[in-house]
Protein backbone atom coordinates (compact mmCIF):
# COMPACT_ATOMS: atom_id res chain seq x y z
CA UNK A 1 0.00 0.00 0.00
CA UNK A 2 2.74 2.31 0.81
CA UNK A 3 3.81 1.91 -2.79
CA UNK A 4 1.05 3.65 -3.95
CA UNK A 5 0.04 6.03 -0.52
CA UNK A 6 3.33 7.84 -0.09
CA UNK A 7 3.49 9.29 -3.75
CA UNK A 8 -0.22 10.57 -3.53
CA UNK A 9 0.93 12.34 0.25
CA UNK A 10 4.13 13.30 -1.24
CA UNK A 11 1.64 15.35 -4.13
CA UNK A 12 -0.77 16.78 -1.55
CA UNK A 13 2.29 17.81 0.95
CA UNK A 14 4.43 19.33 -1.77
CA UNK A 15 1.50 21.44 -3.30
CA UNK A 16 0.12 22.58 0.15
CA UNK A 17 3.39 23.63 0.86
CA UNK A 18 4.91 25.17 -2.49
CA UNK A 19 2.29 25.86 -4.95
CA UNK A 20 -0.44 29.15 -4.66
CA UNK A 21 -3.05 29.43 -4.25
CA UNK A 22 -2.58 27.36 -1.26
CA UNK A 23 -2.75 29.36 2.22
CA UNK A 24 0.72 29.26 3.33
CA UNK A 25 2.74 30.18 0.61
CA UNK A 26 -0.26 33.25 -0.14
CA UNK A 27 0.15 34.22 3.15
CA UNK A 28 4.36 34.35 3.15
CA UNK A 29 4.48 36.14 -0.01
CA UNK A 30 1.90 38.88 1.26
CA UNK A 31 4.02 39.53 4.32
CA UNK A 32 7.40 39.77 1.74
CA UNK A 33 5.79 41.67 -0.47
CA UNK A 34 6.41 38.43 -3.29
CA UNK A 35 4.78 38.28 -6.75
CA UNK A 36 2.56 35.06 -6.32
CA UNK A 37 3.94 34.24 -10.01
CA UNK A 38 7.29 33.75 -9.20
CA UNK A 39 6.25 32.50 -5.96
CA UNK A 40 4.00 29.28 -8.59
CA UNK A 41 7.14 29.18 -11.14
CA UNK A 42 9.78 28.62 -8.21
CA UNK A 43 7.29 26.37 -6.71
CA UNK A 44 7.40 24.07 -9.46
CA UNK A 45 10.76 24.09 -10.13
CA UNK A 46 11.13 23.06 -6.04
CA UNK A 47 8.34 20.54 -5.91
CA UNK A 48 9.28 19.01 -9.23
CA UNK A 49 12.42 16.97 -7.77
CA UNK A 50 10.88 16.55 -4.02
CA UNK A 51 8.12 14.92 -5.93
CA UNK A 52 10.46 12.61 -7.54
CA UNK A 53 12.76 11.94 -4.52
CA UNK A 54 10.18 11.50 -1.87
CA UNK A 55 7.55 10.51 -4.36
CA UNK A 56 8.43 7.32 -6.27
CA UNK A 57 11.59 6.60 -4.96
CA UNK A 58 11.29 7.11 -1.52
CA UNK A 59 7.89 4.52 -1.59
CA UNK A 60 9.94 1.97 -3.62
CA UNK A 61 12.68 1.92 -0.77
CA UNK A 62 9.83 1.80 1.95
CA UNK A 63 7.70 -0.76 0.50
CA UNK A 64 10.17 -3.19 0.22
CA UNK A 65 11.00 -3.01 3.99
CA UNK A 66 7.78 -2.32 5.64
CA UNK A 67 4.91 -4.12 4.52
CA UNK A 68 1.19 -2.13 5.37
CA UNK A 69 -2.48 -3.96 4.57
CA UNK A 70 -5.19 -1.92 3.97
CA UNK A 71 -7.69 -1.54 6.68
CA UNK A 72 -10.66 -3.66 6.09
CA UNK A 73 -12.90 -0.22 6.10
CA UNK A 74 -11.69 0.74 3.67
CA UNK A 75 -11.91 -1.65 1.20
CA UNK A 76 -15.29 -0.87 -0.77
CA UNK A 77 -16.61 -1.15 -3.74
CA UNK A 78 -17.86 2.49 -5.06
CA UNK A 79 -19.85 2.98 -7.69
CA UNK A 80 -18.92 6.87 -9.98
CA UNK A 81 -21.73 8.67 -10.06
CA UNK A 82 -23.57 8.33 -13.78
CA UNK A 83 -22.76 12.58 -13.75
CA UNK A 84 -19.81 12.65 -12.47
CA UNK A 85 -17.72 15.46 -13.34
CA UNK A 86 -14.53 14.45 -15.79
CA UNK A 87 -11.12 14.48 -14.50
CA UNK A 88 -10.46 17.26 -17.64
CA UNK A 89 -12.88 19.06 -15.78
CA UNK A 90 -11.62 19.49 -12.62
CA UNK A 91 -8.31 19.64 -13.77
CA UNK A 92 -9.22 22.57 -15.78
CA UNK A 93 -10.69 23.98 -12.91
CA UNK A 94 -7.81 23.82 -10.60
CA UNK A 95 -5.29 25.08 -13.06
CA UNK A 96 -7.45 28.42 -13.95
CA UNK A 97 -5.88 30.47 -11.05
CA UNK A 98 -2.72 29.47 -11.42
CA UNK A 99 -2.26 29.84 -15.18
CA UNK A 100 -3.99 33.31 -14.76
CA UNK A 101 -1.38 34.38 -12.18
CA UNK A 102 1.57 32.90 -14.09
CA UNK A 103 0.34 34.68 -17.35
CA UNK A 104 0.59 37.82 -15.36
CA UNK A 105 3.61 37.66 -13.90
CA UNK A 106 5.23 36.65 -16.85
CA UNK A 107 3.82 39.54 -18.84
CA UNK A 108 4.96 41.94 -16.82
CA UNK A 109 8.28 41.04 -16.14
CA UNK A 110 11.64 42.20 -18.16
CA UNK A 111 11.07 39.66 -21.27
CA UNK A 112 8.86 42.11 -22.31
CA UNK A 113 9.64 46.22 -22.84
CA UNK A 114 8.00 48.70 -22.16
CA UNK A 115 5.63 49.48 -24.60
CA UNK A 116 5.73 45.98 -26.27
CA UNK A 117 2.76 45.03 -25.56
CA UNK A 118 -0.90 46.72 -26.13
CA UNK A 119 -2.18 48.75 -22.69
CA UNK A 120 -5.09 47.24 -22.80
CA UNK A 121 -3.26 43.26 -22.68
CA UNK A 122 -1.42 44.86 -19.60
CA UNK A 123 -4.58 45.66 -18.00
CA UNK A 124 -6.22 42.70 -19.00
CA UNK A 125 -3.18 40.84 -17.18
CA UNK A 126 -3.43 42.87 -14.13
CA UNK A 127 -7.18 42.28 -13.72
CA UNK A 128 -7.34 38.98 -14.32
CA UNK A 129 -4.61 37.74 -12.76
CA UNK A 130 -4.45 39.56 -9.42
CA UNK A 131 -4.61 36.27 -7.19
CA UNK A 132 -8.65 37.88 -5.65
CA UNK A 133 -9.74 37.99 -9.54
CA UNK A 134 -7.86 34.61 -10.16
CA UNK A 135 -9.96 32.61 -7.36
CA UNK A 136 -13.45 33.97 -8.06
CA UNK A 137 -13.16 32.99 -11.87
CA UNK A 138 -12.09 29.39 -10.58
CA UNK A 139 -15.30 29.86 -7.81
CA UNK A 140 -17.22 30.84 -11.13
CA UNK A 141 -16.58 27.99 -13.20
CA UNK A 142 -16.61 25.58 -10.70
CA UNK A 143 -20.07 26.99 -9.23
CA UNK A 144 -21.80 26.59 -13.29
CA UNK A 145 -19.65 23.24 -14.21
CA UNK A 146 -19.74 21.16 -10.66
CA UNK A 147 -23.18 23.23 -9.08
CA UNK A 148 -25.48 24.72 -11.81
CA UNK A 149 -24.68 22.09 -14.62
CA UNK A 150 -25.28 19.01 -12.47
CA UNK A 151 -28.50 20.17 -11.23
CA UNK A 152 -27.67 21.69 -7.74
CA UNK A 153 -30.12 24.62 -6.25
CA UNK A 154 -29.15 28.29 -5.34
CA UNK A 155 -29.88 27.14 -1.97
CA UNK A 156 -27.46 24.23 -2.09
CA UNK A 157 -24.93 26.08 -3.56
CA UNK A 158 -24.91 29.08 -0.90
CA UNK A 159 -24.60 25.84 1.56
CA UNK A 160 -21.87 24.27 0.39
CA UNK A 161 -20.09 28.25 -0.17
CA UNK A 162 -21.21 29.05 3.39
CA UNK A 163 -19.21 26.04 4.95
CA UNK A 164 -16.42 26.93 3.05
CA UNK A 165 -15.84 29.99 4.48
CA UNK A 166 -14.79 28.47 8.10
CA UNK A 167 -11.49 27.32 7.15
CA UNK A 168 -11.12 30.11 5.07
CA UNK A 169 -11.58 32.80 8.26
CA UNK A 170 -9.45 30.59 10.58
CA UNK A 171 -6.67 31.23 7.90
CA UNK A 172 -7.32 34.94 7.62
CA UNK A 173 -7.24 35.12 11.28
CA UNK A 174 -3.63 33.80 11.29
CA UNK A 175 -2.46 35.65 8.23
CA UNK A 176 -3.54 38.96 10.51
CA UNK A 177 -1.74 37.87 13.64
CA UNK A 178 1.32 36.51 11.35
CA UNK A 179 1.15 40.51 9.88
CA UNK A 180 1.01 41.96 13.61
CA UNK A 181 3.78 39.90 14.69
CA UNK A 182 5.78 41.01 12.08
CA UNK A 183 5.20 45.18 12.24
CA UNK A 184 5.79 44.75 16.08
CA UNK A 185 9.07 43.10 15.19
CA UNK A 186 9.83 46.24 12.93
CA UNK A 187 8.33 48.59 15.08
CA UNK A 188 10.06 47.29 18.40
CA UNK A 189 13.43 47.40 16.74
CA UNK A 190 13.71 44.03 17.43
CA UNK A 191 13.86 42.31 13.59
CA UNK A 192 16.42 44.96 12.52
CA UNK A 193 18.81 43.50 15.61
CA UNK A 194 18.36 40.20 14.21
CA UNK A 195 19.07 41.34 10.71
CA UNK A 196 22.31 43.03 11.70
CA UNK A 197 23.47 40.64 13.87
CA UNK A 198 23.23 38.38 10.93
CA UNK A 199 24.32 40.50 8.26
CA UNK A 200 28.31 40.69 8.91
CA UNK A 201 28.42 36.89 8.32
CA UNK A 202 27.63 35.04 5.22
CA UNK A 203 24.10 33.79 5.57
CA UNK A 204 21.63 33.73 3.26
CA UNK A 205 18.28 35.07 4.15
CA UNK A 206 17.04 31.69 2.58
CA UNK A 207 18.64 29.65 5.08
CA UNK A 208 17.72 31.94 7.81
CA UNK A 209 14.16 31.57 6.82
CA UNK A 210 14.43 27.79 6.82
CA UNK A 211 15.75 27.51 10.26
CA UNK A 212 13.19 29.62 11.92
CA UNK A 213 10.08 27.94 10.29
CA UNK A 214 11.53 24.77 10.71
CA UNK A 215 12.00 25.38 14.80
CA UNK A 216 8.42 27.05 15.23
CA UNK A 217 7.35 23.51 13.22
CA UNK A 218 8.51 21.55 15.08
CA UNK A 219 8.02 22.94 18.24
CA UNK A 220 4.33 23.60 17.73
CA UNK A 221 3.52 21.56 14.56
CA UNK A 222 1.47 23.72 12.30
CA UNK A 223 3.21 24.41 8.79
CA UNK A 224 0.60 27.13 8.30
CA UNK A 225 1.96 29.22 11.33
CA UNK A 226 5.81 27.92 11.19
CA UNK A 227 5.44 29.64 7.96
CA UNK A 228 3.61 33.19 8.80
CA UNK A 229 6.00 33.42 12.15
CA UNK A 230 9.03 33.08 10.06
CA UNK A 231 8.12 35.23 7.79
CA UNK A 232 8.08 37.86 10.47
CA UNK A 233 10.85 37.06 11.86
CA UNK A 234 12.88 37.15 8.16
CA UNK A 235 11.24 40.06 6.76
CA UNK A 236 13.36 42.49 8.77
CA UNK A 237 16.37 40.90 6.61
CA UNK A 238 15.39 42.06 3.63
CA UNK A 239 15.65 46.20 4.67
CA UNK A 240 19.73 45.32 4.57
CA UNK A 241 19.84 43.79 1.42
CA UNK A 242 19.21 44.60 -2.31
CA UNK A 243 16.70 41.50 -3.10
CA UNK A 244 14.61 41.22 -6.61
CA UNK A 245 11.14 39.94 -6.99
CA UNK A 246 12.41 36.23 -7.87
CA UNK A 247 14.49 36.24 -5.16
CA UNK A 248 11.66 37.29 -2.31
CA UNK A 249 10.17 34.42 -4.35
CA UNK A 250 12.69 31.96 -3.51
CA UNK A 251 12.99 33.15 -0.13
CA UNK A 252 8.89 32.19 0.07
CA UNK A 253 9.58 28.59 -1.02
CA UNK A 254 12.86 28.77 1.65
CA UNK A 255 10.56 29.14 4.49
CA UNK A 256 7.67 26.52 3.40
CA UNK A 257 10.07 24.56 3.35
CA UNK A 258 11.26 24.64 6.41
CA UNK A 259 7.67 24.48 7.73
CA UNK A 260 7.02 21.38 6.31
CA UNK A 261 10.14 19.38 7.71
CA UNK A 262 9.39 16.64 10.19
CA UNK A 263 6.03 16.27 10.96
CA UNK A 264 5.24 14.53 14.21
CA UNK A 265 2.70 13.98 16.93
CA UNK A 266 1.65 17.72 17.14
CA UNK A 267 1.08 17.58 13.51
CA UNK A 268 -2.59 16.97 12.55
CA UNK A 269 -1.53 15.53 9.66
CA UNK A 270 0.99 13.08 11.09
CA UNK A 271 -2.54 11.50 12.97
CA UNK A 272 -4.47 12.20 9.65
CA UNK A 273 -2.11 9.80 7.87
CA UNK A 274 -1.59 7.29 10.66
CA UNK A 275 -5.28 6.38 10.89
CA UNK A 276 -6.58 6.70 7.26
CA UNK A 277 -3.74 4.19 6.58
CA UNK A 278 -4.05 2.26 9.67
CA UNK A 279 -0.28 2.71 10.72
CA UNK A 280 1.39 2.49 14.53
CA UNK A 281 2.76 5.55 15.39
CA UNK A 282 6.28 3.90 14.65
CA UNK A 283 5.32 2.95 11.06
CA UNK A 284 4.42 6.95 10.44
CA UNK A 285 7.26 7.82 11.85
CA UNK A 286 8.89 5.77 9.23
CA UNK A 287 7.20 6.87 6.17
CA UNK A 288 5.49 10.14 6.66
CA UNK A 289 7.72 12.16 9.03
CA UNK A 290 10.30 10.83 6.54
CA UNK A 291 8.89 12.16 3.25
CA UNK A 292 7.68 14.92 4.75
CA UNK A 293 11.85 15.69 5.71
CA UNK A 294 12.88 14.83 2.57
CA UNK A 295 10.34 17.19 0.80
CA UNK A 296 11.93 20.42 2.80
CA UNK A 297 15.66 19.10 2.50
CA UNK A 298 15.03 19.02 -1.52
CA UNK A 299 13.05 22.58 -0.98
CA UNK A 300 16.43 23.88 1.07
CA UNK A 301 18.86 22.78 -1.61
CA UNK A 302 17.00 24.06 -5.05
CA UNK A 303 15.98 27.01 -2.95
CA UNK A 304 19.47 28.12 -1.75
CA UNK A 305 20.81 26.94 -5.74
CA UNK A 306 17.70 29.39 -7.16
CA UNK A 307 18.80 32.52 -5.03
CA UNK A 308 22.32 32.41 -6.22
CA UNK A 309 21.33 32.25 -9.46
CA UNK A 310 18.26 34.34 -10.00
């Protein structure tokens, strides 16, 4: 089973973690000031080889050394639904957003001159693929193709919206306090010590942003809030330094990263996987808090490579 279960977690982990519009890396690159595009291109270029490495390769080395049966509830025969949305579908869905942002950022960055392109494509770009814009055309279109076109009511579909928006506040709640924490930092004095007791020696921001998410993580297990608290903490950093818009980028996929190393028993997710795959603690240890290491060493190394280089 693990063969198959620790690529699919490796996918969900490394896109929660990397890839906007997911809530962490959103709510980094607000607090650096990052362009989500870069933040989706660098991302990619991150998550592709932790996919890989604690994909595939990491679940052939486990699966010949641990060996997990499914659990007997969950072995069911389901029958697809005769309207059943198509995986095209959904997959054009979830890629809307993101190819909206992307298209933005890469239209107005330096490939293109000044004047190259129409005004009106420029606004068109910055419209349409300003992340708030993004998301409600994806809401849109998934509203008519999953709601409207498969025969669900306005009252249904204000349901399902309403329940959404739960998560969605908790999130906002911690974005503001992650925001707070970081103008008190400024304000105090207290981020610009940090930053120049760090800035006669040769450390890159991107490590320094590592290190701090990946202590709040593990002290307190959240990835969503190892990642808003280091952010804080680096931002003052970046007031010493000359950095570009790729590299705050980088620096966004530095500290998810970090928040995503070693998941363990204050981890929601470390008890998510243990009993939807009916492991002992020691067996999630051995796969999960594993992959989920491996994922932020791979994000460490390609992010440290990309701010050297971009």
């Amino acid at each position: 089973m693990l063969l198959y279960a620790i690529p699919l977690l490796a996918g969900l982990a490394i896109t929660h973690t990397f890839i906007p519009p997911t809530p962490g890396p959103i709510a980094v690159a607000e607090i650096l000031g990052a362009d989500l595009g870069y933040v989706i291109i660098f991302g990619f270029l991150a998550g592709l080889p932790a996919a890989v490495i604690a994909g595939p390769l990491l679940a052939r080395y486990l699966s010949k050394r641990m060996h997990i049966t499914s659990p007997e509830d969950m072995v069911t025969e389901m029958e697809v639904p005769a309207n059943a949305p198509s995986a095209g579908t959904i997959l054009l869905i979830i890629a809307i957003p993101v190819l909206l942002i992307v298209c933005n950022t890469v239209l107005n960055s330096p490939l293109f001159d000044e004047g190259t392109l129409p005004s009106w494509v420029i606004f068109g770009a910055d419209l349409l693929g300003h992340p708030f814009v993004a998301l409600i055309i994806a809401n849109i279109v998934a509203w008519y193709f999953l709601g409207i076109k498969k025969g669900f009511t306005r009252d249904e579909l204000l349901d399902i919206s309403t329940k959404s928006l739960y998560p969605a506040g908790v999130i906002i709640l911690l974005t503001g306090a992650g925001g707070a924490f970081k103008q008190i930092l400024i304000d105090t004095g207290a981020g610009t010590m940090i930053a120049e007791s760090l800035s006669g020696d040769f450390f890159p921001p991107v490590v320094f942003g590592f290190l701090v998410a990946a202590i709040v993580r593990v002290l307190q297990g959240s990835a969503t809030v190892a990642m808003i608290t280091a952010a804080g903490i680096t931002a003052p950093l970046l007031g010493l330094t000359e950095t570009s818009a790729p590299q705050l980028a980088v620096l966004v996929i530095a500290i998810a990263s970090g928040a995503s190393i070693f998941s363990h028993v204050n981890d929601s997710g470390f008890w998510l996987v243990k009993q939807y795959l009916g492991l002992t603690e020691k067996e999630t240890f051995k796969s999960w808090t594993v992959m989920t290491s491996l994922i932020a060493i791979v994000g460490l190394v390609v992010s440290t490579v990309l701010w050297f280089i971009v």
